[in-house]
Protein backbone atom coordinates (compact mmCIF):
# COMPACT_ATOMS: atom_id res chain seq x y z
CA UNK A 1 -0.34 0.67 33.37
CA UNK A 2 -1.98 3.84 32.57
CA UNK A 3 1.61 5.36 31.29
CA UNK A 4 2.09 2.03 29.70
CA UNK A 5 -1.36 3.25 27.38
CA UNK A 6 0.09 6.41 27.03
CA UNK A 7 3.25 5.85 25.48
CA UNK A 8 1.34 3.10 23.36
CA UNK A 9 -1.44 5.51 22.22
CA UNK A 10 1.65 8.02 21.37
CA UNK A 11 3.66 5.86 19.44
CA UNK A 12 0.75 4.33 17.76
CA UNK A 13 -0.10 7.88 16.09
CA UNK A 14 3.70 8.36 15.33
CA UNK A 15 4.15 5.47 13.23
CA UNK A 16 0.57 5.75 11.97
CA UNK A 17 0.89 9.23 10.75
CA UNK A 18 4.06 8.99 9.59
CA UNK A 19 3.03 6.17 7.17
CA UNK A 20 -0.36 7.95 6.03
CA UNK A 21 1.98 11.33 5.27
CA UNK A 22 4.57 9.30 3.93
CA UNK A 23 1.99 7.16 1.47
CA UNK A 24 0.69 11.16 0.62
CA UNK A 25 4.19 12.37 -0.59
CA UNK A 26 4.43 9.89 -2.77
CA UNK A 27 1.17 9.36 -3.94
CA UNK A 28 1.81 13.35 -4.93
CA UNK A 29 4.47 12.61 -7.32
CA UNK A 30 2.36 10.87 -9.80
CA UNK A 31 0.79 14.19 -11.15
CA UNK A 32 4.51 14.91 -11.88
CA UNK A 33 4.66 11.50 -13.95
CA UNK A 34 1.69 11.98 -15.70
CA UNK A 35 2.86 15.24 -17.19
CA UNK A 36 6.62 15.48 -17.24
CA UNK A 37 7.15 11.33 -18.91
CA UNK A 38 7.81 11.08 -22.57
CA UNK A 39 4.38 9.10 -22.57
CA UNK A 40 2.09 6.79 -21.16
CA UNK A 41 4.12 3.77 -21.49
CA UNK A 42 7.43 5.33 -19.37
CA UNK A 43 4.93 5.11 -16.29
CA UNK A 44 3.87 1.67 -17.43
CA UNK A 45 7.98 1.11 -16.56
CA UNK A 46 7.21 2.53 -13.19
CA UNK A 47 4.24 0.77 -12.40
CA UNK A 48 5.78 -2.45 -13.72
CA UNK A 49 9.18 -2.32 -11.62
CA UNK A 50 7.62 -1.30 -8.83
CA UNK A 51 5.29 -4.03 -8.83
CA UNK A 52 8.08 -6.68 -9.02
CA UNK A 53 10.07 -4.12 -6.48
CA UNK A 54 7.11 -4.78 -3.48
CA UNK A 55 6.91 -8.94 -4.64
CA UNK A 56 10.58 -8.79 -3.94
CA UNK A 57 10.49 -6.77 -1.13
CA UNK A 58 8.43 -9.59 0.55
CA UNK A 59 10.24 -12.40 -0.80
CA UNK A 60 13.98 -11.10 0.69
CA UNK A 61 12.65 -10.05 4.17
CA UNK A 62 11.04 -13.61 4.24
CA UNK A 63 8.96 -12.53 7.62
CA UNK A 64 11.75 -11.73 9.47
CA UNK A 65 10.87 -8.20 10.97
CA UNK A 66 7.77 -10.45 12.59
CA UNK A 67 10.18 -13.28 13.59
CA UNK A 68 12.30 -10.44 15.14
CA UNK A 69 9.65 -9.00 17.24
CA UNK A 70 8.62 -12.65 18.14
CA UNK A 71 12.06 -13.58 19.83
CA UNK A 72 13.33 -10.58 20.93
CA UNK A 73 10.57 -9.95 23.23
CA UNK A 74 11.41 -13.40 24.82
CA UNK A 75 14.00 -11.74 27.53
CA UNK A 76 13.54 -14.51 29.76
CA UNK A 77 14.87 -16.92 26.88
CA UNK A 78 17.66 -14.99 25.16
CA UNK A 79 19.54 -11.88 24.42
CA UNK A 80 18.17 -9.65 22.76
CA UNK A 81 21.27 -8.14 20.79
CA UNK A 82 21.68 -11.40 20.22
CA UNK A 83 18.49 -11.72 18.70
CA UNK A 84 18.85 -8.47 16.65
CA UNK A 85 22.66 -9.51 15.44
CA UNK A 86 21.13 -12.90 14.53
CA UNK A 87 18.43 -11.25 12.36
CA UNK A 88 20.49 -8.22 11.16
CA UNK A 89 23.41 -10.87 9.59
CA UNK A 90 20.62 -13.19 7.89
CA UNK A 91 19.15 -10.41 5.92
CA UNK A 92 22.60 -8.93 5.04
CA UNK A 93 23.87 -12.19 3.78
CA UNK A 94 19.96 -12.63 1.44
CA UNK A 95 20.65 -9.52 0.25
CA UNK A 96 24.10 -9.79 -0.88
CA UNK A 97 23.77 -12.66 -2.18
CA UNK A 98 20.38 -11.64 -4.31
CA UNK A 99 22.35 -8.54 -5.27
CA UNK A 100 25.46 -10.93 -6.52
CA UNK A 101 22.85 -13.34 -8.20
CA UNK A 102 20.90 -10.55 -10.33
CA UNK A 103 23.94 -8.82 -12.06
CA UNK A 104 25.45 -12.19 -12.43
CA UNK A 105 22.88 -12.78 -14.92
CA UNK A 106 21.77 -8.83 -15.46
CA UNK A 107 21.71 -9.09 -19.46
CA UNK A 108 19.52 -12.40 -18.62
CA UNK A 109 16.98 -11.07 -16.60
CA UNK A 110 16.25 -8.19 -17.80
CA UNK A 111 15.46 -9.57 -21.41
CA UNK A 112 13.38 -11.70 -20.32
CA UNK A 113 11.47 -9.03 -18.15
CA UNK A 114 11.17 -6.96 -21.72
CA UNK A 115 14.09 -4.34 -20.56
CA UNK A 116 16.98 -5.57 -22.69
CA UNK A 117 17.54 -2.29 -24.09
CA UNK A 118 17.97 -0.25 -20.32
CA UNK A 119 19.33 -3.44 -18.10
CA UNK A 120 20.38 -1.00 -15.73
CA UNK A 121 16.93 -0.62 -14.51
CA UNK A 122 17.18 -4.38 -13.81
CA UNK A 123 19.72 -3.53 -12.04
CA UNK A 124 19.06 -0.23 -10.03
CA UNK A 125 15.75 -1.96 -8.61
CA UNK A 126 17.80 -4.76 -7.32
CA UNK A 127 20.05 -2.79 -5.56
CA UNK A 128 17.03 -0.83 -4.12
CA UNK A 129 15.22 -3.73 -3.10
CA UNK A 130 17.93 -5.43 -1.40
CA UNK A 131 18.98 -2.41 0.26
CA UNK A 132 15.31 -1.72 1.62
CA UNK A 133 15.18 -5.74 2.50
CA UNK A 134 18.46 -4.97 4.93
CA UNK A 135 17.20 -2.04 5.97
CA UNK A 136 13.62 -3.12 7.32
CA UNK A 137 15.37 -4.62 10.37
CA UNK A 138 17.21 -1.36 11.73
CA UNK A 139 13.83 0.12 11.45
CA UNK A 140 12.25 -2.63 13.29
CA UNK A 141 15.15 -2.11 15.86
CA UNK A 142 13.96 1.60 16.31
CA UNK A 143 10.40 0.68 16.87
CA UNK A 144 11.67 -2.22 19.66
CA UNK A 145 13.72 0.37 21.46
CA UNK A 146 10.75 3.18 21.62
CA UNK A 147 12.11 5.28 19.15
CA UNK A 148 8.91 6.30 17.16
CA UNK A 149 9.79 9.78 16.52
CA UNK A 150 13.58 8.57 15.04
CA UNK A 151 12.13 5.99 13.30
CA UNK A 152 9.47 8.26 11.64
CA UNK A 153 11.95 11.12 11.22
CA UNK A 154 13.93 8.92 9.06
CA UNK A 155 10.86 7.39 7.08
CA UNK A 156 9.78 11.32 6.18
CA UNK A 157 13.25 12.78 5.61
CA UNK A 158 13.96 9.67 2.51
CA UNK A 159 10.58 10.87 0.98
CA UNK A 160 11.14 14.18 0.94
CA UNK A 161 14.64 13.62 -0.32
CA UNK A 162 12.64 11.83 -3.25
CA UNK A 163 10.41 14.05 -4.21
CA UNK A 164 13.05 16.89 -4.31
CA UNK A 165 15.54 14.49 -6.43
CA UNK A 166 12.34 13.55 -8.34
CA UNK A 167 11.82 17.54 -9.13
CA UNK A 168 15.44 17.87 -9.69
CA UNK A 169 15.76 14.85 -12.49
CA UNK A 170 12.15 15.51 -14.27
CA UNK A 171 11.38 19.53 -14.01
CA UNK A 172 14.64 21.62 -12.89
CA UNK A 173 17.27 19.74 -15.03
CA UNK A 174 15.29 19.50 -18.79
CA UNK A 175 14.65 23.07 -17.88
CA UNK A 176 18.75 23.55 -17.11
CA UNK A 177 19.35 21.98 -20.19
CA UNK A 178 17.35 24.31 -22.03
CA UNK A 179 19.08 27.32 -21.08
CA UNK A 180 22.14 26.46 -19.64
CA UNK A 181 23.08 23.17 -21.31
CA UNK A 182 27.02 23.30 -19.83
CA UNK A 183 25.85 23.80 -16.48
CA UNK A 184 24.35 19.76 -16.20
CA UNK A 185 25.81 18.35 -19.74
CA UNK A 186 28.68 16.52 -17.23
CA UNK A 187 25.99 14.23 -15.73
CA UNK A 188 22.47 14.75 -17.30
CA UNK A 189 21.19 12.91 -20.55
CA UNK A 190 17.84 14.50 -21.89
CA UNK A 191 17.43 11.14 -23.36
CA UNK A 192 17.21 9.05 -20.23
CA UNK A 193 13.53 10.47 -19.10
CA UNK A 194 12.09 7.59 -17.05
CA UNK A 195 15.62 6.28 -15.53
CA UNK A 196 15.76 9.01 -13.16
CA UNK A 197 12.78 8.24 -11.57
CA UNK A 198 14.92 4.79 -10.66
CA UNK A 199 17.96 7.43 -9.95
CA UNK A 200 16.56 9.50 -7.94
CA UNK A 201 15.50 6.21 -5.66
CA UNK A 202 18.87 4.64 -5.76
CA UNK A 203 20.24 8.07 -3.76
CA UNK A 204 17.37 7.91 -1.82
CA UNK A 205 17.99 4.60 -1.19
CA UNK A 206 21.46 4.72 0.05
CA UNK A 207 20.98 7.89 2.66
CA UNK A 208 18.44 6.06 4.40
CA UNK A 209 21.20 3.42 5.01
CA UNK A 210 24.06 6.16 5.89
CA UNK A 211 21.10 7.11 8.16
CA UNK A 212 20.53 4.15 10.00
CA UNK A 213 24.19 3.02 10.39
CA UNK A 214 24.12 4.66 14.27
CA UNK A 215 20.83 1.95 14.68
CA UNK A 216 23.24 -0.91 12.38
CA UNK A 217 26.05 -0.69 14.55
CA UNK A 218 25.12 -2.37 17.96
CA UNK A 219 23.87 -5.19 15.79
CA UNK A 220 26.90 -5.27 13.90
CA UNK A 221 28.80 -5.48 16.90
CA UNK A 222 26.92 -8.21 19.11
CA UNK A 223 26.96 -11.85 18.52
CA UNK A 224 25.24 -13.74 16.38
CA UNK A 225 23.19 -16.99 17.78
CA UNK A 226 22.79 -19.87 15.14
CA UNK A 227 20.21 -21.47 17.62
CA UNK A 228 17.98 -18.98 17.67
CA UNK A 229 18.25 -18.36 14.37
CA UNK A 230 17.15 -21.50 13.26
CA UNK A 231 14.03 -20.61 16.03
CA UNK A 232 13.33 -17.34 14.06
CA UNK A 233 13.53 -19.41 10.44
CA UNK A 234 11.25 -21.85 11.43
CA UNK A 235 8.84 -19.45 12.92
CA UNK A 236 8.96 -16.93 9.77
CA UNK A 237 8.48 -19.38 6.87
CA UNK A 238 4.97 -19.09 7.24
CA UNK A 239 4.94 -15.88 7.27
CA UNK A 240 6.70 -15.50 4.18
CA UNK A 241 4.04 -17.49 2.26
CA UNK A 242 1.38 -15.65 3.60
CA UNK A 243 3.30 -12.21 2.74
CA UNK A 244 3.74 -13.70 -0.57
CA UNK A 245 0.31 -14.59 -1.31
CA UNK A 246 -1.05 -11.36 0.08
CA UNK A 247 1.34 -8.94 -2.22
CA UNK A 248 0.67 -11.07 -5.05
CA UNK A 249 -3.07 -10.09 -4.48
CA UNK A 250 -2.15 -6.40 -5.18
CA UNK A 251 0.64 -6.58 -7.73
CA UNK A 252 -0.01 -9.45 -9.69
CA UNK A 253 -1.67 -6.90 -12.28
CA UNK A 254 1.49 -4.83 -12.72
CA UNK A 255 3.34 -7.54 -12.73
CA UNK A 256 1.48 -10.09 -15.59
CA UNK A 257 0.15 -7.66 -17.82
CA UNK A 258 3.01 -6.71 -19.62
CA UNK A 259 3.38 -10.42 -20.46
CA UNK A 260 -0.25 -10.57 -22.26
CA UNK A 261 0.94 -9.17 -24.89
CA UNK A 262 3.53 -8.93 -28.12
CA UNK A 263 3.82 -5.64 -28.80
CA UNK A 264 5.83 -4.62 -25.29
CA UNK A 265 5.19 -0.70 -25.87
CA UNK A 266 1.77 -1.09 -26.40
CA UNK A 267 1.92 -2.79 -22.95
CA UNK A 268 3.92 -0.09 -21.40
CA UNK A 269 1.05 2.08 -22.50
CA UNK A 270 -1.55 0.28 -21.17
CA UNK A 271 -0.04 -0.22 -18.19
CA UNK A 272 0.84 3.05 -17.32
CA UNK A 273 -2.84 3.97 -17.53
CA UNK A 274 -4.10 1.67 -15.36
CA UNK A 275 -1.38 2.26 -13.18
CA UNK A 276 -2.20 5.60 -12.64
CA UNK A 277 -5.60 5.99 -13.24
CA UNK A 278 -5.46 3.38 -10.16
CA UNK A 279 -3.56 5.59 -7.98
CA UNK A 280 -6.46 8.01 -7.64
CA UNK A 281 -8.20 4.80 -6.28
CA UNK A 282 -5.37 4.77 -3.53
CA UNK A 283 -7.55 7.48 -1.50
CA UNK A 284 -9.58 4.96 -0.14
CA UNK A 285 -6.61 2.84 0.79
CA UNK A 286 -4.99 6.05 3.00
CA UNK A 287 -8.45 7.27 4.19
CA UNK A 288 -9.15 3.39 5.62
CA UNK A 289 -5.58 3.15 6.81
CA UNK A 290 -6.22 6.72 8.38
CA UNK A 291 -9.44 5.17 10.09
CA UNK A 292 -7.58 1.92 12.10
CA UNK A 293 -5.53 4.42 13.45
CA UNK A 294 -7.92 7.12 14.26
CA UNK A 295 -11.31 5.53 15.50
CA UNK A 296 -10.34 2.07 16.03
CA UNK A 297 -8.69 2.76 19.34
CA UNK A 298 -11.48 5.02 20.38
CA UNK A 299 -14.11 2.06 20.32
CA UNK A 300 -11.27 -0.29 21.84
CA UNK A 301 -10.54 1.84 24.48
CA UNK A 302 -14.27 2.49 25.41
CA UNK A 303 -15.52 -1.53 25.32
CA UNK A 304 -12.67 -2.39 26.92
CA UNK A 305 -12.93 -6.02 27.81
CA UNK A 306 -16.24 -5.93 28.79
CA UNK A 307 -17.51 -7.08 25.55
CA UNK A 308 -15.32 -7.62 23.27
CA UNK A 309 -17.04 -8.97 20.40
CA UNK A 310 -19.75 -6.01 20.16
CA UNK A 311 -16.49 -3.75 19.84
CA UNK A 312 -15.35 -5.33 16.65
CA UNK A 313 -18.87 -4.93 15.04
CA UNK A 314 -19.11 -1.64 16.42
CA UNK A 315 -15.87 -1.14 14.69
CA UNK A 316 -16.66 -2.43 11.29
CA UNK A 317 -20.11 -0.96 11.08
CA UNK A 318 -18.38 2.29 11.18
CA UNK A 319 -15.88 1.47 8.80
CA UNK A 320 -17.95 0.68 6.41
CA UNK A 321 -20.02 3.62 6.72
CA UNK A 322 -16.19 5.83 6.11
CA UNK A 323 -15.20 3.88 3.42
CA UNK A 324 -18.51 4.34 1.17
CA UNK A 325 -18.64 8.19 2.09
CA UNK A 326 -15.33 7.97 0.79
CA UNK A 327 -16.44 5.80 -2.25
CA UNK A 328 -19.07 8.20 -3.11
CA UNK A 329 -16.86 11.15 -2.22
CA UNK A 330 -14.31 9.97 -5.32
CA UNK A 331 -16.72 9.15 -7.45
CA UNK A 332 -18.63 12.09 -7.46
CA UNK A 333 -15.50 14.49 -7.65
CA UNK A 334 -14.01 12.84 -10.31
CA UNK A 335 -14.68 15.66 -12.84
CA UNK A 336 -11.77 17.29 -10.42
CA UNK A 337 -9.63 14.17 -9.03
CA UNK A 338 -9.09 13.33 -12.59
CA UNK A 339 -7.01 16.21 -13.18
CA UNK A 340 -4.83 14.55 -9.97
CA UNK A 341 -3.67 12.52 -13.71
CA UNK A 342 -2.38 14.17 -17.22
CA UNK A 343 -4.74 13.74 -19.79
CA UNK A 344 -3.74 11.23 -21.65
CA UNK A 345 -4.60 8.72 -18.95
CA UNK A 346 -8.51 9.29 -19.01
CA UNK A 347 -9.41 6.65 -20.87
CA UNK A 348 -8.70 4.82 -17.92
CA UNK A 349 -10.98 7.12 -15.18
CA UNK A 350 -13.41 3.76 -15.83
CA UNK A 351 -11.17 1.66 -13.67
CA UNK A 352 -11.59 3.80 -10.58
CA UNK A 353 -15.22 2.78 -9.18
CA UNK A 354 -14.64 -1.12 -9.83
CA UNK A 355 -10.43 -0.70 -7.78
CA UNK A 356 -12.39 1.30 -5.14
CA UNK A 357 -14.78 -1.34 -4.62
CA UNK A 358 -12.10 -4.11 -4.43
CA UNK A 359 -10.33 -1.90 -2.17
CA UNK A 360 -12.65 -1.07 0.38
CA UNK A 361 -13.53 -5.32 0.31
CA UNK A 362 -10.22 -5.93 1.12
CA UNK A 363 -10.49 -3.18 3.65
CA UNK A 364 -13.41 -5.33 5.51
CA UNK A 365 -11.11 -8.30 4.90
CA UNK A 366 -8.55 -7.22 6.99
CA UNK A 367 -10.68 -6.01 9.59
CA UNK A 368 -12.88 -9.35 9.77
CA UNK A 369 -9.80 -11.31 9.61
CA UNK A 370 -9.16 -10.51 13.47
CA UNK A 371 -10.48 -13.67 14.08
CA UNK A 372 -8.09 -16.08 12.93
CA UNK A 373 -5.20 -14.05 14.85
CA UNK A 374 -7.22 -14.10 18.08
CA UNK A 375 -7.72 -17.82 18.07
CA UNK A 376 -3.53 -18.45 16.36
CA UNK A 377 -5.17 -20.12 13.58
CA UNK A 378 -3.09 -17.65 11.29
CA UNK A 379 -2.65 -20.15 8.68
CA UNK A 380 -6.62 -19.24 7.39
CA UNK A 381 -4.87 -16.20 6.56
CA UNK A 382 -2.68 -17.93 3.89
CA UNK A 383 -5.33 -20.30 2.59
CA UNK A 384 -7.28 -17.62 2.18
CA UNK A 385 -4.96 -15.12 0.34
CA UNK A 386 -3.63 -18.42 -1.43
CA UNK A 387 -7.50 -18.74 -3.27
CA UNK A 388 -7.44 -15.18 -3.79
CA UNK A 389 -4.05 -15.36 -5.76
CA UNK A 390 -5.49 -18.09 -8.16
CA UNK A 391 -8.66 -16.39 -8.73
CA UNK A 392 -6.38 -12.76 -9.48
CA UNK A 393 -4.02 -14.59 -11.85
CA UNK A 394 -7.14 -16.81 -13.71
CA UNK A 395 -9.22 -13.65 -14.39
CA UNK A 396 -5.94 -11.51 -16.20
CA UNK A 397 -4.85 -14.80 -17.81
CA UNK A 398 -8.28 -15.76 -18.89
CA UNK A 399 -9.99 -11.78 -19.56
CA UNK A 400 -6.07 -10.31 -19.85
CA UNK A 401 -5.51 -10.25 -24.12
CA UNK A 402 -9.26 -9.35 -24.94
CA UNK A 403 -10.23 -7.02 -22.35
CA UNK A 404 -6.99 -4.84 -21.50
CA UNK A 405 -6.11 -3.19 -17.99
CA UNK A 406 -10.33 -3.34 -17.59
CA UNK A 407 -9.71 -7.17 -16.31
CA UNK A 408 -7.06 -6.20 -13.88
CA UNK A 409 -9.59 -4.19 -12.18
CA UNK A 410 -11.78 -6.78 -12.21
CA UNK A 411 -9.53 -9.43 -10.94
CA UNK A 412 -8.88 -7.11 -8.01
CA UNK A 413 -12.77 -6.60 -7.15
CA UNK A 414 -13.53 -10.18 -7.05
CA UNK A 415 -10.24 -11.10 -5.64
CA UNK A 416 -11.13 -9.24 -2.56
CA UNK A 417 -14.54 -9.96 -3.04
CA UNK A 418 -14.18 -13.45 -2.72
CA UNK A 419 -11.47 -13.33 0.44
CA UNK A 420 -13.83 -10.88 2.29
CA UNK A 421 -16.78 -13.57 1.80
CA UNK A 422 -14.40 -16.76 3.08
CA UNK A 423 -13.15 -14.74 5.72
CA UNK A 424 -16.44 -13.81 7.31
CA UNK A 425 -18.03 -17.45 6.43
CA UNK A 426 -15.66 -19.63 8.04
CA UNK A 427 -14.99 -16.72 10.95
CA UNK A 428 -18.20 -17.51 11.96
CA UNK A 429 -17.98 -21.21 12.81
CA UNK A 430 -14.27 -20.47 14.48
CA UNK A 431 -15.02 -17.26 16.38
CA UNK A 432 -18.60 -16.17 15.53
CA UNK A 433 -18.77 -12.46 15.94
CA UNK A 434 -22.53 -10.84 15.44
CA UNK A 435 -21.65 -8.11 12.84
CA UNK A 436 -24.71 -5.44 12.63
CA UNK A 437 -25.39 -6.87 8.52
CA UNK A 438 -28.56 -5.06 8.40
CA UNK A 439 -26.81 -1.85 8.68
CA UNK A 440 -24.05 -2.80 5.98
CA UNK A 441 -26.76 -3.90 3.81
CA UNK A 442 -28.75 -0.46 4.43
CA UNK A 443 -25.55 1.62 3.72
CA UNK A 444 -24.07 -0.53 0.75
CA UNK A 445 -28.19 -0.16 -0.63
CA UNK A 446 -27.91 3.82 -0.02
CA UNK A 447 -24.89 4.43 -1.64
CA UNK A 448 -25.32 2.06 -4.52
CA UNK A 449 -28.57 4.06 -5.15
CA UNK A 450 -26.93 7.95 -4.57
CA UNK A 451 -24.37 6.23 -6.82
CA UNK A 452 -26.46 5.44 -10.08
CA UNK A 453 -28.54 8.77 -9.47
CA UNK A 454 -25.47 10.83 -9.65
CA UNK A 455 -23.22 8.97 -12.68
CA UNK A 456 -26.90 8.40 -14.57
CA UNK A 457 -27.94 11.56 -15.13
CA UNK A 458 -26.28 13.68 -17.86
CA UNK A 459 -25.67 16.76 -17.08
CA UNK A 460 -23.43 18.94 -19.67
CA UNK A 461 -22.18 21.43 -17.30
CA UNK A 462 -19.68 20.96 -15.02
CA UNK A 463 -20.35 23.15 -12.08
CA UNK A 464 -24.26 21.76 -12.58
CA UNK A 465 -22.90 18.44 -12.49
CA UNK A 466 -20.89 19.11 -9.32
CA UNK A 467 -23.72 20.63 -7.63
CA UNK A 468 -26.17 17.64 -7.78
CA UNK A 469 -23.77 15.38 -6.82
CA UNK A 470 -22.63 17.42 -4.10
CA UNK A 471 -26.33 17.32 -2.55
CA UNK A 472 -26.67 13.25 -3.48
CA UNK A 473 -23.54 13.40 -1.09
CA UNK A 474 -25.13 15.25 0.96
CA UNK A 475 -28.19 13.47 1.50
CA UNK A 476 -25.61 10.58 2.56
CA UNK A 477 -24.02 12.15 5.15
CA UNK A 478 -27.40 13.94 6.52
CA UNK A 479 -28.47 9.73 6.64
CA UNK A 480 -25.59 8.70 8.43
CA UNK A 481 -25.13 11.65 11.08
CA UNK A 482 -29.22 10.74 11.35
CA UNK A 483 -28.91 7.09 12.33
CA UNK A 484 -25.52 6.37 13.11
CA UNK A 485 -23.32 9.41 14.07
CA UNK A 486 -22.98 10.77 17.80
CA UNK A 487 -23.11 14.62 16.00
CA UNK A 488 -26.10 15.31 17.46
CA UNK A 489 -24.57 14.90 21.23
CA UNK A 490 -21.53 17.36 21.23
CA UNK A 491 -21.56 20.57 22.17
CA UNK A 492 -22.60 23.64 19.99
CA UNK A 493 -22.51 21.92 17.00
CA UNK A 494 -24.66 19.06 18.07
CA UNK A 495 -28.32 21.12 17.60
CA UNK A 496 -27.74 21.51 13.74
CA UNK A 497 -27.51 17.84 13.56
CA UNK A 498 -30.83 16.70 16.33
């Protein structure tokens, strides 16, 4: 049992790290974007594509990795190759046939999504996204057969290979072309700026399957079982509209906004503000994602099963108090994060407290939503991210035309707002759990008052600035190590802290 932990513990940080570092790498390209794109709107494309990209995503894996972990697990019942074949043909067939539909009707599509003029984009992201779709079950496969440090070998080596093609495309060949022109002038057009951002993920894109054909193959060659099949159908649908619902949450914004308006480049511009001006809001996303995988099995580990219940509150108590550190952390820095963007995107530096916000809600969301998986009342879940897709959409329809990219941060904040509040309100009739709300109010009171102190005052210079907000962050972190932290009991360090 105790080797059983083990090798869970140690795969747990594998795939947890791996996706942190991985989200980093990329997250680092977008002070390339900022800087090296003909102009605001080219990473309004971006944002835009890769909006629909992650709906899609969704949409032609239709819960399947889940369903594939469901039945494959059930040795007693069936093969598991069998299982894995089963799977690994379904999502090959989707994707094919997606693939087929899409450039069918390529000049179609891709007018009507306001990219008549480059339909190969169209087109590149729907080879991408079909190939990722296909691809999600080999990688489930790897994590099945133990194979965390394969699995995020392969993960790491496709983002590297992105950034460097990303480099390549945007920095080292407009730089070739200055100087030596006939070196590149067989492939490269200086012209085609943004499109080798979609390039440069197409290549990426097909290594990761020449990397994963040794993990395709045993799939490939076992046989397929229609019965089970139908099992693993019936038993992802739900899924699927959950998955739906839940990515519509977060890219409904990228994906609507260009619709709000006439004029498509002015939308492009927008856009590709708020698009990036949100990605410095993505710190809190990594840094809570960094936290389930850090302290979470810490306080798991240490209640054990003798009381449950006081683990979870133990466990969101402290992640609130991370999450506003973090909050406050941002915001007070921002006089440096901003330069994380180019500056033609700091108009939209307003967007970043109100997406943090609406961040860290949905960050409490998912942790009180334990519940309704304990108890296998998962479809809460889906009525839940359902509500919160109607109340998104309403607020950018509604606020959308008058208000800009400003109401896309606001549908996200009271999206998340209001899932957070169902969650916990209807959690506590099905599986009442006695979360410590005196403290959350305490700390959400605290750093709402550091907060207005240190954005309030104006103060003209910069390193000034800095230093008052570093002590209001300070004074935060003195509270918290004070009344919350165990600082004060380790060794050495512990008697600066008593």
């Amino acid at each position: 049992m105790a080797g059983g932990m083990k090798r869970l513990a140690k795969e747990t940080a594998v795939y947890g790290l791996s996706s942190i570092v991985g989200r980093f790498l990329n997250w680092m390209l977008v002070p390339m974007y900022t800087r090296v794109l003909a102009g605001t709107g080219d990473y309004g494309i971006v944002t835009n594509l890769y909006g629909w990209t992650a709906l899609l995503l969704v949409l032609l894996t239709y819960g399947m990795e889940t369903g594939f972990f469901r039945f494959i697990n059930k040795k007693e019942e069936q093969e598991p190759m069998r299982v894995y074949a089963s799977v690994l043909y379904c999502l090959l067939g989707s994707s094919a046939l997606f693939s087929v539909a899409v450039f069918a009707l390529l000049p179609s599509i891709s007018a009507g999504l306001g990219y008549g003029d480059h339909p190969e984009y169209i087109g590149m992201m729907a080879g991408i996204v079909a190939v990722d779709a296909f691809c999600c079950i080999p990688f489930a496969y790897l994590r099945y057969k133990g194979k965390a440090w394969r699995f995020a070998g392969i993960k790491l080596l496709s983002i590297f290979l992105n950034i460097i093609l990303n480099i390549f495309f945007l920095i080292t060949c407009p730089w070739l072309h200055t100087h030596y022109p006939e070196a590149i002038s067989w492939f490269y057009r200086p012209d085609y700026g943004v499109g080798y951002v979609f390039v440069a993920n197409v290549f990426t894109t097909l290594i990761t399957l020449l990397l994963l054909i040794p993990d395709i193959l045993p799939g490939i060659r076992a046989k397929v079982d229609g019965t089970v099949l139908r099992q693993i159908l019936r038993y992802s649908f739900p899924i699927l509209i959950l998955g739906i619902a839940g990515i519509f949450n977060q890219t409904a914004d990228k994906i609507l906004f260009p619709f709000l308006f006439d004029d498509k480049e002015f939308a492009n511009e927008q856009l590709g503000i708020y698009g990036a001006c949100f990605k410095i809001a993505v710190v809190m996303v990594m840094f809570t994602q960094a936290f389930r995988y850090a302290y979470e099995p810490f306080i798991f580990a240490k209640n054990k099963s003798d009381d449950n219940k006081k683990a979870y509150s133990e466990a969101m108590k402290y992640f609130i108090i991370f999450a506003l550190f973090i909050f406050l952390g941002v915001m007070f820095y921002i006089d440096i994060l901003k330069y994380f963007v180019g500056p033609a995107y700091y108009p939209g530096l307003r967007v970043v407290p109100i997406v943090m916000l609406g961040e860290l809600f949905f960050g409490i969301y998912f942790n009180l939503s334990l519940w309704y998986k304990l108890i296998d009342q998962t479809r809460w879940g889906a009525y839940f991210s359902t509500i919160g897709c109607v109340a998104t959409v309403s607020i950018i329809l509604l606020f959308g035309p008058s208000q800009g990219y400003m109401a896309c941060a606001w549908a996200s904040f009271f999206c998340n707002l209001l899932m957070m509040l169902l969650s916990y309100f209807v959690g506590q009739k099905k599986f009442p759990i006695e979360y410590d709300l005196r403290s959350a109010f305490l700390y959400f009171g605290v750093a709402a008052v550091l907060y207005v102190a240190g954005m309030a005052l104006s103060i003209q210079s910069e390193w000034l600035r800095l230093g008052y907000r570093t002590i209001l962050l300070g004074i935060f972190i003195a509270f918290m190590v004070k009344r919350d932290l165990p600082l004060r009991e380790l060794p050495y360090i512990g008697r600066f802290f008593r």
